[in-house]
N, C-alpha and C. Protein backbone atom coordinates (compact mmCIF):
# COMPACT_ATOMS: atom_id res chain seq x y z
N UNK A 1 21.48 6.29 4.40
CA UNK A 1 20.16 5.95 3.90
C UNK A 1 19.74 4.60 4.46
N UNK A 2 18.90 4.52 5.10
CA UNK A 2 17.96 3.14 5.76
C UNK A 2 17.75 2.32 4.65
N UNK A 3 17.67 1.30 4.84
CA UNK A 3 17.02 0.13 3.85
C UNK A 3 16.14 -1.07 4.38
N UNK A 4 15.27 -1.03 3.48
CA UNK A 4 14.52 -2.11 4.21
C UNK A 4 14.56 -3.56 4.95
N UNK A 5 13.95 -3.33 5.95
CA UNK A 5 15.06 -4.97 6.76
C UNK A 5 13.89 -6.23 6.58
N UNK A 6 12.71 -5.68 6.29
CA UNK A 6 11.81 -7.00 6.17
C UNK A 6 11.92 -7.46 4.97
N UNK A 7 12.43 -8.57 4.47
CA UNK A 7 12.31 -8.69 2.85
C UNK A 7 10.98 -8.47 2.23
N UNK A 8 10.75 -8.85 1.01
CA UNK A 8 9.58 -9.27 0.21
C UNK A 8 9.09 -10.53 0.20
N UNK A 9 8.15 -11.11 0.43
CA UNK A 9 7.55 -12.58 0.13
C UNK A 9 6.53 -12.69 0.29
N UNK A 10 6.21 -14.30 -0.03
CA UNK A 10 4.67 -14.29 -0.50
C UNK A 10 3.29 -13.89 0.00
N UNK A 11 3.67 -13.32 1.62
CA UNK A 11 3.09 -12.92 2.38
C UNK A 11 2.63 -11.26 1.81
N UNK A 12 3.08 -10.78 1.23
CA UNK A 12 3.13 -9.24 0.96
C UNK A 12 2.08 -9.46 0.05
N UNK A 13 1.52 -8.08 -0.11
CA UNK A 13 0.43 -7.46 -1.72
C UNK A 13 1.82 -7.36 -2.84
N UNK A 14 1.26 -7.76 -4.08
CA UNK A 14 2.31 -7.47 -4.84
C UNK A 14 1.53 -7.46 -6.00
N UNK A 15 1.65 -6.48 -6.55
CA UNK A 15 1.49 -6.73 -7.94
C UNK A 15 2.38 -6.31 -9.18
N UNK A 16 2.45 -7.18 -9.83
CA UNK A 16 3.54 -6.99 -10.93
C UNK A 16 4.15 -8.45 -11.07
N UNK A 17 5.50 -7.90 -12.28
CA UNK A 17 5.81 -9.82 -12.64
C UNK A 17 6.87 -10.09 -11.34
N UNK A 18 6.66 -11.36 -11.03
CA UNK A 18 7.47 -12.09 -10.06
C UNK A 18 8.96 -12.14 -10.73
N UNK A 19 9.58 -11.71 -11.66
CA UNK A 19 10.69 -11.52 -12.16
C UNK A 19 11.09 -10.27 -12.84
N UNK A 20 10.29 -9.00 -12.31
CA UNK A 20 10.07 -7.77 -12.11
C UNK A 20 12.04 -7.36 -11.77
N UNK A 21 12.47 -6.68 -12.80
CA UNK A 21 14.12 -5.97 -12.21
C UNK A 21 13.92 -5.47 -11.08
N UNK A 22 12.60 -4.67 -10.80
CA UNK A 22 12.43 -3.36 -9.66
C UNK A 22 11.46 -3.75 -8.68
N UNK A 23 12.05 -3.67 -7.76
CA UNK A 23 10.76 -3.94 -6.98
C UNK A 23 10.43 -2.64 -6.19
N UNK A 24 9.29 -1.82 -5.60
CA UNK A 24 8.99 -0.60 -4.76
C UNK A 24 7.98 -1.18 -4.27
N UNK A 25 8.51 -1.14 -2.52
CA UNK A 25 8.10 -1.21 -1.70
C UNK A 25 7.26 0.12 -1.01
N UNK A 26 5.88 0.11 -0.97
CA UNK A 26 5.19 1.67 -0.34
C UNK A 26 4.49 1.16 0.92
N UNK A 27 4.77 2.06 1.58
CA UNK A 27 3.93 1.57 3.49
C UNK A 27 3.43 3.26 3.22
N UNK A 28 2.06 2.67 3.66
CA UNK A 28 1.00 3.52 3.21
C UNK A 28 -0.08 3.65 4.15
N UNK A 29 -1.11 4.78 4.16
CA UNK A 29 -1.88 4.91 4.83
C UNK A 29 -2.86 5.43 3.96
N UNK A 30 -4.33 4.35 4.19
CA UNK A 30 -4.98 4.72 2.94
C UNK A 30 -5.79 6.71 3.38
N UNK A 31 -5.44 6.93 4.55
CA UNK A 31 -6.49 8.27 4.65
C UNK A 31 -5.46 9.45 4.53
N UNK A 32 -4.33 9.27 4.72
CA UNK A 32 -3.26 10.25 4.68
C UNK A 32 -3.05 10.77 3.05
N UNK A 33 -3.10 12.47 3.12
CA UNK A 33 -2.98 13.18 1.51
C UNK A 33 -2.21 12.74 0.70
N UNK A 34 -0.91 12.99 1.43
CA UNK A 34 0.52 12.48 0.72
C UNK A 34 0.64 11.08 -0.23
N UNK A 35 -0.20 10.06 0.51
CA UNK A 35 -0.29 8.96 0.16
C UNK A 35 -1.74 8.93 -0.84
N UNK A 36 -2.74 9.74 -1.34
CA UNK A 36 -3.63 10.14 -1.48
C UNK A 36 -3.07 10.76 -3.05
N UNK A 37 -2.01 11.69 -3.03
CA UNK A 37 -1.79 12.20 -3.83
C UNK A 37 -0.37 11.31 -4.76
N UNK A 38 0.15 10.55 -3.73
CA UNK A 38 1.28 9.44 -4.43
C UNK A 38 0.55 8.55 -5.20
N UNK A 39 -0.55 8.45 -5.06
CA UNK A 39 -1.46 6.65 -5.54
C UNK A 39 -1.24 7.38 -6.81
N UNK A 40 -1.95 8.18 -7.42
CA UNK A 40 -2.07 8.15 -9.28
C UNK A 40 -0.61 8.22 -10.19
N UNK A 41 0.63 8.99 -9.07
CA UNK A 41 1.78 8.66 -9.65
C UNK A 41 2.35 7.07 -9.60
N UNK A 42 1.94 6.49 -8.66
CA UNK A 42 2.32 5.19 -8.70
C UNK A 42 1.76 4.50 -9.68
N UNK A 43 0.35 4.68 -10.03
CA UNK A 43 -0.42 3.83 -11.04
C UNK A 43 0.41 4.05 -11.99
N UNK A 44 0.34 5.65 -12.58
CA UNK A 44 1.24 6.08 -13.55
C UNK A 44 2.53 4.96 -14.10
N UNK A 45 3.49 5.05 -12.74
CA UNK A 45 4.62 4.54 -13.08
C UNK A 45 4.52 2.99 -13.22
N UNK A 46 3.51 2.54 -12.95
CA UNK A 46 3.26 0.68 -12.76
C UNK A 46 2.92 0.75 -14.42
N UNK A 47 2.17 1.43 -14.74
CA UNK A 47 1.30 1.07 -16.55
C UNK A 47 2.79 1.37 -16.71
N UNK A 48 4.01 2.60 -16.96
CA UNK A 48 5.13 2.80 -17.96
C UNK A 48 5.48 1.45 -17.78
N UNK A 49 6.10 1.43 -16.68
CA UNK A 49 7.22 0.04 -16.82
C UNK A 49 6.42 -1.70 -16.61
N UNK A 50 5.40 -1.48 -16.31
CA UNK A 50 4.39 -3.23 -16.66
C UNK A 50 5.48 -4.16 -15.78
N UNK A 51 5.18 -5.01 -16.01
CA UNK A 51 6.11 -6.35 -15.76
C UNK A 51 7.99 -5.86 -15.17
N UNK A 52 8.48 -5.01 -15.65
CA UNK A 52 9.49 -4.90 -15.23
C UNK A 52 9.45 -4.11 -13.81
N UNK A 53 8.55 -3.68 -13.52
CA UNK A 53 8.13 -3.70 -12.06
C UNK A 53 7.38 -3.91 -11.13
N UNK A 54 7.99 -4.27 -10.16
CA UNK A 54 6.43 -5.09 -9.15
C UNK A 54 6.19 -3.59 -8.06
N UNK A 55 4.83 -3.51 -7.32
CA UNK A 55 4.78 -3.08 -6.48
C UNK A 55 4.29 -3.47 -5.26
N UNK A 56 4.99 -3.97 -3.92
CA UNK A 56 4.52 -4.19 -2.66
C UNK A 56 3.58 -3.11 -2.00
N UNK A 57 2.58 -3.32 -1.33
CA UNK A 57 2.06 -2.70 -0.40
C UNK A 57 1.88 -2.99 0.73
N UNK A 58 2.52 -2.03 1.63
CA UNK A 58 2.58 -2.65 3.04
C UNK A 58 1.69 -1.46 4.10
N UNK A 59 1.05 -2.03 4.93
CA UNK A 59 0.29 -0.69 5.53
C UNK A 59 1.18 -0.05 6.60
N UNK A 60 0.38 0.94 6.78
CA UNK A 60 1.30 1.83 8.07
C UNK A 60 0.20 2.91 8.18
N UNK A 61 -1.19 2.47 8.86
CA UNK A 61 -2.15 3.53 9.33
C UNK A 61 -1.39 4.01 10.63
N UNK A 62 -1.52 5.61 10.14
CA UNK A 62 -1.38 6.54 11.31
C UNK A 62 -2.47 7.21 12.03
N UNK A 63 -3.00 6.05 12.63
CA UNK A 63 -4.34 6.49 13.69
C UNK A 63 -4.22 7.69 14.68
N UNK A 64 -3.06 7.86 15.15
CA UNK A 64 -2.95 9.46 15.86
C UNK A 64 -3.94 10.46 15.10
N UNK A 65 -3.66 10.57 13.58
CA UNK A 65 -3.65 11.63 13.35
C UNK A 65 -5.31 10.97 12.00
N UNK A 66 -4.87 10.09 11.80
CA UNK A 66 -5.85 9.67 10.67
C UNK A 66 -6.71 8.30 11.35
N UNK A 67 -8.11 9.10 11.94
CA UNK A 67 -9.07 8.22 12.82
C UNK A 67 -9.67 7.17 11.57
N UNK A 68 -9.09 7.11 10.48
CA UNK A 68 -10.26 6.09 9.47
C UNK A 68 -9.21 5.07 8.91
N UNK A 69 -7.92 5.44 9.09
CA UNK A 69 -6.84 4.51 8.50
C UNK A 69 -7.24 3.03 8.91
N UNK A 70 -6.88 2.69 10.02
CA UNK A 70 -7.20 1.33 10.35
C UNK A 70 -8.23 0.92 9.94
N UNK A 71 -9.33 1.22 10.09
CA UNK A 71 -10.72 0.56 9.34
C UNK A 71 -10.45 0.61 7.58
N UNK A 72 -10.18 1.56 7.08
CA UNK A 72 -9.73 1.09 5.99
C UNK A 72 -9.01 0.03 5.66
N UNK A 73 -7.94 -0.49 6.32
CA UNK A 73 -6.80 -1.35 6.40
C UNK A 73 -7.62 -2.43 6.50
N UNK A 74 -8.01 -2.63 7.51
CA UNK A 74 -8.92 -3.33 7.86
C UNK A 74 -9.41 -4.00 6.19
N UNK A 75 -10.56 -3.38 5.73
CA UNK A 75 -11.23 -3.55 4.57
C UNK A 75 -10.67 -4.25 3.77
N UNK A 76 -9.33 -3.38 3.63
CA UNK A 76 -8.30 -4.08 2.48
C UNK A 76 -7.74 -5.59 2.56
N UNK A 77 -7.53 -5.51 3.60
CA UNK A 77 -7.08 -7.26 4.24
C UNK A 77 -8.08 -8.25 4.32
N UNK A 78 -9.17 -7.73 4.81
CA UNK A 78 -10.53 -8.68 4.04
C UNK A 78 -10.89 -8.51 3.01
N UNK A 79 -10.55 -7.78 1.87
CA UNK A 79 -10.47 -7.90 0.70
C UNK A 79 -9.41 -8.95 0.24
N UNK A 80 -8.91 -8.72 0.77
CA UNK A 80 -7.55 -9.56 0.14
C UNK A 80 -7.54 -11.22 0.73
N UNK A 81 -8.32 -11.77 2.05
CA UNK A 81 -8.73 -13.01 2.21
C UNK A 81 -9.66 -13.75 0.61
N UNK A 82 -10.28 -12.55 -0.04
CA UNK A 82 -11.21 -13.08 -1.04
C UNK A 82 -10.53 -12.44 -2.74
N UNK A 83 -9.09 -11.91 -2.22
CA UNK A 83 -8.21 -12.23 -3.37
C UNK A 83 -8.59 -11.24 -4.48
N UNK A 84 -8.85 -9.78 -3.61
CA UNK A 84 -9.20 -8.42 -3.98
C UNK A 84 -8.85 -7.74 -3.26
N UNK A 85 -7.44 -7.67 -2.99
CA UNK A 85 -6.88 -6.71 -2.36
C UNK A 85 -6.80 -5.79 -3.13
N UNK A 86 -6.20 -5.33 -4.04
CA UNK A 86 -5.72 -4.17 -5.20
C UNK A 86 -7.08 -3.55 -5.75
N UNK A 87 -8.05 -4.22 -5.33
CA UNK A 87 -9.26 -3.69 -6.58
C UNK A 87 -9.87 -2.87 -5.17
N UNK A 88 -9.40 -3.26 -3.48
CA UNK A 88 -9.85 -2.79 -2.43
C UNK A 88 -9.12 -1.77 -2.29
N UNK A 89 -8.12 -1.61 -2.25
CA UNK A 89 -6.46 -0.79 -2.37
C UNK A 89 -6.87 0.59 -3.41
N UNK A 90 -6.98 0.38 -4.65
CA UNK A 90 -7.21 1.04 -5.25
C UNK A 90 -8.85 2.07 -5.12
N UNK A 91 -9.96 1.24 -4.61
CA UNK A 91 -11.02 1.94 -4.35
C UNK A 91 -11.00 3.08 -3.41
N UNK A 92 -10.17 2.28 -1.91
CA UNK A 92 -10.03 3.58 -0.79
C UNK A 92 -9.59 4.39 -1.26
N UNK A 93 -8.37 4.71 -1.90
CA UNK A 93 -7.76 5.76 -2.69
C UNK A 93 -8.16 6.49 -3.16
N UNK A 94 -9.20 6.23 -4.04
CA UNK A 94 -9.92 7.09 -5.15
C UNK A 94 -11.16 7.74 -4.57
N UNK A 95 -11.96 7.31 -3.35
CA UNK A 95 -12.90 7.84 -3.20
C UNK A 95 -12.38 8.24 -1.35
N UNK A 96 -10.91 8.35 -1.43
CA UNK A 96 -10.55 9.15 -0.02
C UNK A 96 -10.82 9.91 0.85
N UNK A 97 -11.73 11.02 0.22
CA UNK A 97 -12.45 12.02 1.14
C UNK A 97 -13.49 11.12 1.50
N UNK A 98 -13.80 10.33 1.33
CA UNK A 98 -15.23 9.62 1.63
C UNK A 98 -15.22 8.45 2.60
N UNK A 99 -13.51 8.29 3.29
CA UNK A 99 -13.88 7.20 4.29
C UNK A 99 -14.76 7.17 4.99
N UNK A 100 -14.96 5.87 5.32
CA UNK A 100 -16.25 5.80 6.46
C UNK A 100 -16.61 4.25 6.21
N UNK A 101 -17.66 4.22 7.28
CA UNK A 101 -18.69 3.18 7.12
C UNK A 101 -19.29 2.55 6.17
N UNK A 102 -20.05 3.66 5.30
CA UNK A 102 -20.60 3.89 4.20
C UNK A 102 -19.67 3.41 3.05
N UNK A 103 -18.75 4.17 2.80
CA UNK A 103 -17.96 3.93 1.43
C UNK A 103 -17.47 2.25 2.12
N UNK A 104 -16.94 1.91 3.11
CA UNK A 104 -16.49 0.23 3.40
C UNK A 104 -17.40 -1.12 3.07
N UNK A 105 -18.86 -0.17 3.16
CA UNK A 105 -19.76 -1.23 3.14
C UNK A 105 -19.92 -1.45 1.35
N UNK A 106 -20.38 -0.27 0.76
CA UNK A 106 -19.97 -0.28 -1.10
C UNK A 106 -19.26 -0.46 -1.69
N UNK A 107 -17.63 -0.54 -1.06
CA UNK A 107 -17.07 -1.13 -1.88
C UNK A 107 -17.02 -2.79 -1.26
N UNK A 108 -17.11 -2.88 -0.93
CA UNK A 108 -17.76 -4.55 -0.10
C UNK A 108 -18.55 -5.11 -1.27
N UNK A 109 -19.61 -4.28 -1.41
CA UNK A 109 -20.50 -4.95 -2.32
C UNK A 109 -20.69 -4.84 -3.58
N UNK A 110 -19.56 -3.98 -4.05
CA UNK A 110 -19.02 -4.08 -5.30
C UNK A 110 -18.34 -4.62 -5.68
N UNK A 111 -17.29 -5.12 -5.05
CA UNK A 111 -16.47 -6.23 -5.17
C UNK A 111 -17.01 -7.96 -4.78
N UNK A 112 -18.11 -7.85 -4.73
CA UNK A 112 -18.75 -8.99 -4.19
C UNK A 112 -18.50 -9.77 -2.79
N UNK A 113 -17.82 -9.09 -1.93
CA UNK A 113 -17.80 -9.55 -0.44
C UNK A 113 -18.73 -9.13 0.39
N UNK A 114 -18.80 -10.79 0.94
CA UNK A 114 -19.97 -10.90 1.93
C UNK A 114 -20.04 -9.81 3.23
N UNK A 115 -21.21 -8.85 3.14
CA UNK A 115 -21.63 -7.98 4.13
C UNK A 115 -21.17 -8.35 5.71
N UNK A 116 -21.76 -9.20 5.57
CA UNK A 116 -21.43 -9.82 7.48
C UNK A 116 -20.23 -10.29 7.80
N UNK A 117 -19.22 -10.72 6.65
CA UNK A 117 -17.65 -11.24 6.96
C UNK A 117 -17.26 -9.50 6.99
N UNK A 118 -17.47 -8.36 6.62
CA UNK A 118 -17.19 -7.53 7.05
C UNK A 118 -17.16 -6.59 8.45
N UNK A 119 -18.35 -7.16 8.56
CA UNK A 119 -18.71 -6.49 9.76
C UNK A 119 -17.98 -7.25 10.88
N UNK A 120 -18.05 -8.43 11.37
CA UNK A 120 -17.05 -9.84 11.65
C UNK A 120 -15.48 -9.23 11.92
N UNK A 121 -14.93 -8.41 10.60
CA UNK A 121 -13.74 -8.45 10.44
C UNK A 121 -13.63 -7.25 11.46
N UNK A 122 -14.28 -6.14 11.29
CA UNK A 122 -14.66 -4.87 12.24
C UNK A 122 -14.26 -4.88 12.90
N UNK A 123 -14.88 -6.50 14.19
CA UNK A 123 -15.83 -6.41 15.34
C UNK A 123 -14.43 -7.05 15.79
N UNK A 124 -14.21 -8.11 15.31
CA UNK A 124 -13.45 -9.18 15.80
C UNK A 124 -11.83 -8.70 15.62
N UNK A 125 -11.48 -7.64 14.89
CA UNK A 125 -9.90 -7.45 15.28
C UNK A 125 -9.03 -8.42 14.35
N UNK A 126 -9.49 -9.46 13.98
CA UNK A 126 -8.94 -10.27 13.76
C UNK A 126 -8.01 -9.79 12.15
N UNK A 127 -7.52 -8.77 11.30
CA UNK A 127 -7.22 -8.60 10.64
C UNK A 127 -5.71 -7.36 11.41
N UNK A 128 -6.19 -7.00 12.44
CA UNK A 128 -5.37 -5.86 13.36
C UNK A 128 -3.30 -6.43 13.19
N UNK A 129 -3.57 -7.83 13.59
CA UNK A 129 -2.08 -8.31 13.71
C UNK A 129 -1.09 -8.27 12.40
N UNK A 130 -1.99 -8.68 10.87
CA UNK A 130 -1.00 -8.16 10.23
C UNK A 130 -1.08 -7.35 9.91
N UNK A 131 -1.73 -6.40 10.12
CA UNK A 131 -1.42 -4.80 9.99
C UNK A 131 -0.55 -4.31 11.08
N UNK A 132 -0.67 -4.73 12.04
CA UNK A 132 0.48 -4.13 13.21
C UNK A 132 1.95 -4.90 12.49
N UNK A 133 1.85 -5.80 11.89
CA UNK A 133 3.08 -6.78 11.35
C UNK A 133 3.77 -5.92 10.37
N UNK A 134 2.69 -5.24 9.32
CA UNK A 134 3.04 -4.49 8.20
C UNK A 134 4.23 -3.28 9.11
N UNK A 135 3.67 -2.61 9.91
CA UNK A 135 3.45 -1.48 11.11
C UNK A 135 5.32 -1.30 12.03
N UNK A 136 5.01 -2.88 12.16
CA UNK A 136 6.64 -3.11 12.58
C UNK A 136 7.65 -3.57 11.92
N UNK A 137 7.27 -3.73 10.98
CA UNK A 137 8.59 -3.94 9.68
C UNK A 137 8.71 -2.75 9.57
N UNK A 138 8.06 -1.69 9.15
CA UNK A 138 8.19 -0.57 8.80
C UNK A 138 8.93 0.24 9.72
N UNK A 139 8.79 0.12 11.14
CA UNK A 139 9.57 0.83 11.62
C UNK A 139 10.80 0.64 12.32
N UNK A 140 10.79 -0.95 11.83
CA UNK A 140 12.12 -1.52 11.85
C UNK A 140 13.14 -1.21 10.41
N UNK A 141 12.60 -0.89 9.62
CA UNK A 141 12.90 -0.01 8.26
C UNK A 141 13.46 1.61 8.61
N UNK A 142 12.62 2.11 9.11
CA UNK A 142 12.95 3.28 9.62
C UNK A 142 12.11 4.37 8.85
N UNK A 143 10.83 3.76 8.90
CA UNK A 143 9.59 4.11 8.58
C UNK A 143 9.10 5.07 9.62
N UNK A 144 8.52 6.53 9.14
CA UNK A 144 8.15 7.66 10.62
C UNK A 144 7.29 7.96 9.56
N UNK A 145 6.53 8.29 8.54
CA UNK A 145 5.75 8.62 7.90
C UNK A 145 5.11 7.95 6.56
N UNK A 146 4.32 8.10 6.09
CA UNK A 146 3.59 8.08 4.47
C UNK A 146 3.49 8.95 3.72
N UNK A 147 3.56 8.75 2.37
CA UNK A 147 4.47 7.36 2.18
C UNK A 147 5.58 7.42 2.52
N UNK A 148 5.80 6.24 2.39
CA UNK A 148 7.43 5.82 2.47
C UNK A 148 7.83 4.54 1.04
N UNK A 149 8.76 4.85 0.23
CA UNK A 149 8.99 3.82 -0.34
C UNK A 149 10.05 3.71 -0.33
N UNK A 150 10.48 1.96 -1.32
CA UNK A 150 11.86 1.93 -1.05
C UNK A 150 11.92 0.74 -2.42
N UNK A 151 12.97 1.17 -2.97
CA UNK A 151 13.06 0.67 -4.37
C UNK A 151 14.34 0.06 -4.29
N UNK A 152 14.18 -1.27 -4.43
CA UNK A 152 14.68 -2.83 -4.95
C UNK A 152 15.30 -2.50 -3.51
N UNK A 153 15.21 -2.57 -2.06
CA UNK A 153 15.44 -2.90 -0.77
C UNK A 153 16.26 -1.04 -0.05
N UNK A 154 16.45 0.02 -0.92
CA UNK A 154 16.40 1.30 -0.67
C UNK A 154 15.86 1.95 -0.39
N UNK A 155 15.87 3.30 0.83
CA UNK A 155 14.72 3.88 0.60
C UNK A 155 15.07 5.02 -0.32
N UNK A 156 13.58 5.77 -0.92
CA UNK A 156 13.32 6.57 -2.26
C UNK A 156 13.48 7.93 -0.86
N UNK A 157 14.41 8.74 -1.45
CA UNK A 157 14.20 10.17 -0.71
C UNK A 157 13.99 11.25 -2.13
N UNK A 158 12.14 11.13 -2.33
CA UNK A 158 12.50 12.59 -3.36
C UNK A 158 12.77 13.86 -2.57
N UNK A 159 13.50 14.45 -3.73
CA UNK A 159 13.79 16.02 -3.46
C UNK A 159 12.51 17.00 -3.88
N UNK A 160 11.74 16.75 -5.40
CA UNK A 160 10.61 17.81 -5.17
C UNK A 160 9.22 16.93 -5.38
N UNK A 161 9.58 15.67 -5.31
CA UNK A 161 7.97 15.43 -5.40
C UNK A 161 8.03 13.52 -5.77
N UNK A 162 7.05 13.05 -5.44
CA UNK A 162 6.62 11.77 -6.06
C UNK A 162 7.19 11.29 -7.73
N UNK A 163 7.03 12.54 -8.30
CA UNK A 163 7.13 12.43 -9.64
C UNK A 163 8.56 11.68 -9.73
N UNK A 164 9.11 12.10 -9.16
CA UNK A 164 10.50 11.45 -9.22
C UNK A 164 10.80 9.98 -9.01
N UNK A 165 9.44 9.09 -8.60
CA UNK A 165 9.83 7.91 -8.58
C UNK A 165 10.09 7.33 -9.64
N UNK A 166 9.43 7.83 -10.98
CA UNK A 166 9.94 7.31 -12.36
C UNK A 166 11.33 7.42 -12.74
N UNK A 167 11.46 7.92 -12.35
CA UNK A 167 13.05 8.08 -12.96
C UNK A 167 14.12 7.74 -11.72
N UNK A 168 13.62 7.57 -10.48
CA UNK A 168 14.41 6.58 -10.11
C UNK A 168 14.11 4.79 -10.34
N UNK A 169 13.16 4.52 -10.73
CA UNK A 169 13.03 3.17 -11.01
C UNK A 169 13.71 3.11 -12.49
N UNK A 170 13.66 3.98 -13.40
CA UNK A 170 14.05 3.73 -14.68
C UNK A 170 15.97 3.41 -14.22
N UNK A 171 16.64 4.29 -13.79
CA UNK A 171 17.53 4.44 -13.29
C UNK A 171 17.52 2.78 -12.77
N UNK A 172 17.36 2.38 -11.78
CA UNK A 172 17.63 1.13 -11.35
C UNK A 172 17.31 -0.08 -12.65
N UNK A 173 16.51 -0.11 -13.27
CA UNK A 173 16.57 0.01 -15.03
C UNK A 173 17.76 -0.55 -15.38
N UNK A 174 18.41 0.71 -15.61
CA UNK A 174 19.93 0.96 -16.30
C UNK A 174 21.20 0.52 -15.66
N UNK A 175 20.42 0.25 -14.63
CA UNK A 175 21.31 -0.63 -13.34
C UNK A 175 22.51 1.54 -12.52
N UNK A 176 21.99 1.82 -13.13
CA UNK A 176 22.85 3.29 -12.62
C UNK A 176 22.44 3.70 -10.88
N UNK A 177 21.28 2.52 -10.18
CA UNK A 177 21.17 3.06 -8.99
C UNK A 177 21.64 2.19 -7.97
């Protein structure tokens, strides 16, 4: 089983308590199903366990196959210069069939970020490197798809489904993992 070789730090999305037992690490792609259909089990499992677990988010758009990932990514990381990453994180998710232009620019302006630092962020690339950063940890991890997670520096291999991340974090819990 691979384990993650980039640590955690302050550089990462994290949410949860900084003295969290568990930590799960997800490299994600906001346009990909899998990852589409993992987000509400993850929410799920963040409300059970609160504070006793944190969750990292690290990107890993697969532009081969998913032409809107990066611009999403994109979004999120200029969200997150204005310290709304998660409220950006969580929007692509939910309104997924709807990437685009359109949905980047509304949630922009629902979250109160400036229109033209968006467009800026677009044009200029300038958000591309730590997403390629996210991109190569990951596959220095031994990251080939989304999701991918990996709980307290492990990676998570479910057998029938997402659902199972609860009960492997509870498990690490009980210290049994």
């Amino acid at each position: 089983m691979s384990g993650l070789r980039i640590p955690v730090s302050n550089k990462d999305h994290i949410e949860g308590g900084s003295g969290a037992a568990v930590t799960v690490v997800e490299y994600g792609d906001y346009q990909c199903p899998y990852c589409g259909d993992a987000y509400g089990i993850v929410k799920q499992v963040q409300q059970h366990f609160g504070n006793r677990m944190r969750l990292v988010f690290r990107n890993f758009p697969l532009t081969e196959i998913h032409p809107q990932a990066m611009a999403a990514a994109v979004l999120a990381e200029y969200a997150a210069t204005h310290g709304k990453f998660w409220q950006a994180h969580d929007a692509l998710y939910e309104h997924q069939s709807q990437l685009g232009g359109e949905l980047y620019l509304a949630i922009a302006r629902k979250l109160g970020l400036p229109g033209d630092g968006l467009r800026e962020a677009f044009e200029s690339g300038e958000y591309v490197a730590r997403i390629q950063g996210d991109m190569d940890g990951g596959i220095r991890s031994g990251v080939n798809g989304t999701p991918t997670f990996f709980i307290n520096g492990v990676r998570f291999e479910p057998r029938r489904g997402f659902e199972e991340l609860l009960d492997a974090v509870q498990a690490q819990l009980n210290g049994a993992g």
